[in-house]
Protein backbone atom coordinates (compact mmCIF):
# COMPACT_ATOMS: atom_id res chain seq x y z
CA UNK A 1 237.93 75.15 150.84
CA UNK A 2 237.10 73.13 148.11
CA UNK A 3 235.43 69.85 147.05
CA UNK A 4 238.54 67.52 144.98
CA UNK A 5 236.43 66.74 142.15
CA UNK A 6 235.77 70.52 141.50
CA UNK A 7 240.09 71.13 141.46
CA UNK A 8 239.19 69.55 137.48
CA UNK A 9 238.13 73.60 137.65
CA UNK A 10 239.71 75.14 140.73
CA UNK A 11 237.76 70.98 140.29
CA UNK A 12 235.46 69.16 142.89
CA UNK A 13 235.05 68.28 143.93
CA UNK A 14 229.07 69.32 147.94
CA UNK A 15 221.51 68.22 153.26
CA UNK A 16 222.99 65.63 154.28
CA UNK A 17 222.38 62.55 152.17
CA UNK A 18 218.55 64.63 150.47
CA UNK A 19 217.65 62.83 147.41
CA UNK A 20 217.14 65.05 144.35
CA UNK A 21 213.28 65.53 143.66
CA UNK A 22 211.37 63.84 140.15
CA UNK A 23 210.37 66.65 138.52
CA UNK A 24 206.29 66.39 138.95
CA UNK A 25 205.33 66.98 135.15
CA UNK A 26 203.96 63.52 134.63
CA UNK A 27 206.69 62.41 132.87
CA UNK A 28 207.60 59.16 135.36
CA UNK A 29 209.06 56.88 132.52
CA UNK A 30 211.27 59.23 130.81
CA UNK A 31 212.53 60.76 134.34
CA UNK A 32 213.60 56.73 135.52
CA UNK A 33 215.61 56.98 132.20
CA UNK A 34 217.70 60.12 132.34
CA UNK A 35 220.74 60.32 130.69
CA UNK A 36 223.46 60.07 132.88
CA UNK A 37 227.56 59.59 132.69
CA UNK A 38 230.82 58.63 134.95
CA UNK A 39 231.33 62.09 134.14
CA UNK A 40 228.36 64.07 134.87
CA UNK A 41 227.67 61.97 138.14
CA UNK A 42 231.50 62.90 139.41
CA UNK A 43 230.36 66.73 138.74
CA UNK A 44 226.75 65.37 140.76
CA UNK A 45 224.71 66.00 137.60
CA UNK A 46 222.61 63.98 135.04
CA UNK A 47 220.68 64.52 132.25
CA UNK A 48 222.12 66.32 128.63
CA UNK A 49 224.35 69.24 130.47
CA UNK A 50 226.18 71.62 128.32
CA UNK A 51 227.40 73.93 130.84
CA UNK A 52 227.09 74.69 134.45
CA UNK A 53 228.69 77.62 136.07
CA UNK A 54 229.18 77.69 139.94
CA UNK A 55 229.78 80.20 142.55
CA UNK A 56 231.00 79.62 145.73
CA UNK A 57 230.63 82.20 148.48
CA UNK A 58 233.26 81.76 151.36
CA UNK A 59 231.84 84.71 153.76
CA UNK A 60 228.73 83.11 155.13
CA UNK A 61 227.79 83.88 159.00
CA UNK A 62 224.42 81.66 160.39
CA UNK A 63 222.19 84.29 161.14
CA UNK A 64 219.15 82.49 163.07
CA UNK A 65 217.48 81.06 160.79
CA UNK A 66 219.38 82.27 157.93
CA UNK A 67 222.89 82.90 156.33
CA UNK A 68 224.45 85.53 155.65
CA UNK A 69 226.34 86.07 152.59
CA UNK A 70 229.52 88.20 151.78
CA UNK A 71 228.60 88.47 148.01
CA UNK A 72 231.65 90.83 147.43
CA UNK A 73 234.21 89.57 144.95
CA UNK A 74 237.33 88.81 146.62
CA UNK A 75 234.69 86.66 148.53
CA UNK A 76 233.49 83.96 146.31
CA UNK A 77 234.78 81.97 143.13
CA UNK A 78 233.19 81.54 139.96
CA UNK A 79 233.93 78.51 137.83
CA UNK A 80 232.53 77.31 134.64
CA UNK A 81 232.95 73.63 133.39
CA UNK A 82 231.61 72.28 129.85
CA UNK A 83 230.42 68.73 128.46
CA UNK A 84 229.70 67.68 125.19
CA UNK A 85 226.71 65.86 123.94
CA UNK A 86 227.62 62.54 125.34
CA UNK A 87 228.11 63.25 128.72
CA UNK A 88 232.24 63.64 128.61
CA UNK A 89 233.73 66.50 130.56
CA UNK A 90 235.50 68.63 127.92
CA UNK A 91 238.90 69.35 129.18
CA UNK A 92 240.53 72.68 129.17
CA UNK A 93 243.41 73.85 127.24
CA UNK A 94 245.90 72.52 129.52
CA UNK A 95 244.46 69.52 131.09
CA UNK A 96 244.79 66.15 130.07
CA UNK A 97 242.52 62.93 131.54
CA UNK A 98 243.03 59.48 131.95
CA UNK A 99 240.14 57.42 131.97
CA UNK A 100 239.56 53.60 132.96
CA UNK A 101 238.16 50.45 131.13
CA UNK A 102 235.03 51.83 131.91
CA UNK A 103 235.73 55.48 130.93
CA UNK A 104 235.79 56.68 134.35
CA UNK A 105 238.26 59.77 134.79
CA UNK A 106 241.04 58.28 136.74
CA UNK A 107 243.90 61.39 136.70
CA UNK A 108 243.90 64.71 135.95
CA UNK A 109 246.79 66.95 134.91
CA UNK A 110 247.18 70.62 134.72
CA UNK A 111 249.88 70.99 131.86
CA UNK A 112 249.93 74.17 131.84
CA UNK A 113 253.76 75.90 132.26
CA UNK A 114 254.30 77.41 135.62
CA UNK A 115 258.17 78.52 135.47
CA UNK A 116 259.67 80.23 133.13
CA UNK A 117 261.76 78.09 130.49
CA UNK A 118 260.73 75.35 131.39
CA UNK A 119 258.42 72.99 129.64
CA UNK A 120 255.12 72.72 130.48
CA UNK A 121 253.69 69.73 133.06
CA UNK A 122 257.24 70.38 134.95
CA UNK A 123 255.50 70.58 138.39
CA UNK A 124 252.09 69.96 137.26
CA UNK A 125 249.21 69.49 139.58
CA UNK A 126 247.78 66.42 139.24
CA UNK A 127 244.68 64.42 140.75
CA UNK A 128 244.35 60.52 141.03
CA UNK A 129 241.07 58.93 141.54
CA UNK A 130 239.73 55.51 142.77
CA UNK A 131 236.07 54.41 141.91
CA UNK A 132 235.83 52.46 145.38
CA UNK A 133 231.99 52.57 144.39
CA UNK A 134 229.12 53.92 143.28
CA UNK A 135 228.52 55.75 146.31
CA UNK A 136 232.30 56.69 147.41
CA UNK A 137 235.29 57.91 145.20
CA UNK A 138 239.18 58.47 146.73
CA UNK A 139 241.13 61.20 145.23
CA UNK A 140 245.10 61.99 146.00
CA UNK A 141 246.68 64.80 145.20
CA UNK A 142 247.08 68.50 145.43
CA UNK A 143 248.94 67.98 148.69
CA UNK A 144 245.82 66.02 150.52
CA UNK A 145 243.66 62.72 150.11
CA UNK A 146 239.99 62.49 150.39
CA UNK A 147 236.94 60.51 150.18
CA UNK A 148 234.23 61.54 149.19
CA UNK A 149 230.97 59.93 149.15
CA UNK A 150 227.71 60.54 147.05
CA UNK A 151 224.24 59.90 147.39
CA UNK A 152 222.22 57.42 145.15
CA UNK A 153 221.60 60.49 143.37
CA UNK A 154 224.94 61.55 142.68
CA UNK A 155 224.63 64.88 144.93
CA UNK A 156 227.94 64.55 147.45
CA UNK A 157 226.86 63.97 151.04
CA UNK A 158 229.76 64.79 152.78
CA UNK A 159 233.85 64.43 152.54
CA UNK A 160 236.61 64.02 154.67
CA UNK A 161 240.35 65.81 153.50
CA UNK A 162 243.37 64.58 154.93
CA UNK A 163 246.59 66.42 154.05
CA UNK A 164 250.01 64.88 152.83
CA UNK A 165 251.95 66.73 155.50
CA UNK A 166 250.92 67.50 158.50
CA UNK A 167 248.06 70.36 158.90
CA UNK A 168 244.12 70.52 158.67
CA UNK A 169 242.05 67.89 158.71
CA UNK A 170 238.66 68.56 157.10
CA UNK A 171 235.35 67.05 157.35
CA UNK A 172 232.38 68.83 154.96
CA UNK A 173 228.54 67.98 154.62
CA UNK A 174 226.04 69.79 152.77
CA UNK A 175 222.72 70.69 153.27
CA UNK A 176 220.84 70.96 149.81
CA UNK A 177 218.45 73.83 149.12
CA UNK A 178 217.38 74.21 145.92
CA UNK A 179 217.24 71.64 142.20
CA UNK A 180 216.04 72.55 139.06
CA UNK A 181 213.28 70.59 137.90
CA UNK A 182 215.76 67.97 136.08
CA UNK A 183 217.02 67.43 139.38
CA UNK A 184 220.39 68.93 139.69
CA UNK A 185 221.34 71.03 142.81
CA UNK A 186 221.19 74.60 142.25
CA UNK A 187 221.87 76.17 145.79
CA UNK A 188 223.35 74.15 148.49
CA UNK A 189 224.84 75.42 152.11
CA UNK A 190 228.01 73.26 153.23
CA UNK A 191 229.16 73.23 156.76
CA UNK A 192 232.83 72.73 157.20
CA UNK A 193 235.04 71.41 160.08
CA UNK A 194 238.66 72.59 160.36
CA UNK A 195 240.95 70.81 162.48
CA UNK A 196 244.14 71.19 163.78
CA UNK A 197 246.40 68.45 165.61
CA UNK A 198 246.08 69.44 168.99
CA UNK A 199 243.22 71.60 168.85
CA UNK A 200 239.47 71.20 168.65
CA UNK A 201 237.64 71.72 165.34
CA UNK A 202 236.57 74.83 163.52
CA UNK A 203 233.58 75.21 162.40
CA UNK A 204 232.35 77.62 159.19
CA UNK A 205 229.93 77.83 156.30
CA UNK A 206 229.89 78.12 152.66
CA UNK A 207 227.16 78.57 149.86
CA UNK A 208 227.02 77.60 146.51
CA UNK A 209 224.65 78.62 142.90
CA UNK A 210 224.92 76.80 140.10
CA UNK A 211 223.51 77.91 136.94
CA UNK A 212 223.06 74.97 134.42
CA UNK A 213 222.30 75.21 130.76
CA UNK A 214 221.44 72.25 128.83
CA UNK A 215 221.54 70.57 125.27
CA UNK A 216 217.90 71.42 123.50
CA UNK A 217 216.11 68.40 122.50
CA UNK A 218 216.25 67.88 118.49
């Protein structure tokens, strides 16, 4: 299970609908004027990020009023993704973006060769995306569509996943936890709902860290 903005990683691309908190140092006017970019909201951050690294945990069982969580390895993913100082998500060897008039990432492609002899893109995975709004973004590809729809704070709410073929149908929303005090997510639960035709849906839990390092101010 995964979040289509976060296949630009895996990508990825997620409290249902909690605004971020303003960091209470007294610093109002500069907090209304964070930095922010098409880029860094489609991750669901803002300010001057560097790097983030997240890890998602798959084994997660509700245990009354807590989770708990399979932290063994062949249990959870670890991902990092980097940005440079304006905001732009810095691609990977392989990858190549297409952006719109407004700079917004419209496709992704993983380049990278994936048969032998053969040059590489020849059965790339690629990712198409359509700024409906500020709030709500469509992405196609990787064998399923989805919408996915953010907050005023760019932190995803929720997402719905429908495949190209027929199979699961999936429906996520997310229950934030935890923000730094720039106010990016650090630790988030989301609660997932499988669904087969025919059959009622499935329900199971994820968690994710992020650990987010920053440009230093000059």
């Amino acid at each position: 299970m995964k979040f289509l903005p976060y296949i630009l990683i895996s990508l990825t691309i997620a409290a249902t609908g909690c605004s971020a908190p303003v960091a209470g140092d007294g610093e109002g006017e500069a907090e209304a004027t964070q930095f922010e970019s098409s880029d860094l909201s489609l991750f669901e951050l803002r300010d001057r990020v560097k790097k983030v690294t997240k890890t998602t945990y798959y084994k997660v069982t509700p245990r009354g009023d807590s989770l708990e969580v399979d932290t063994a390895a062949v249990n959870r993913l670890e991902t990092t993704v980097y940005f440079d100082s304006l905001g732009n998500y810095v691609p990977r060897r392989y990858e190549r973006l297409r952006r719109d008039s407004q700079g917004r990432i419209t496709r992704w492609e993983d380049r990278k060769p994936n048969l032998r002899n053969l040059h590489g893109g020849f059965l790339k995975d690629t990712l198409g995306y359509e700024h409906v709004s500020g709030n709500v973004v469509k992405s196609d590809g990787m064998g399923d569509f989805a919408i996915t729809v953010y907050d005023d704070n760019h932190n995803i709410v929720g997402q719905y996943t429908d495949p190209a073929v027929e199979g699961e149908q999936t429906a996520c929303f997310n229950i934030y936890r935890e923000f730094d005090p720039k106010g990016n997510w650090t630790r988030r639960i989301s609660v997932w709902t499988t669904q087969q035709p025919g059959s009622r849906p499935h329900v199971s839990y994820t968690s994710e860290e992020r650990v987010i390092v920053y440009y230093t101010n000059k």
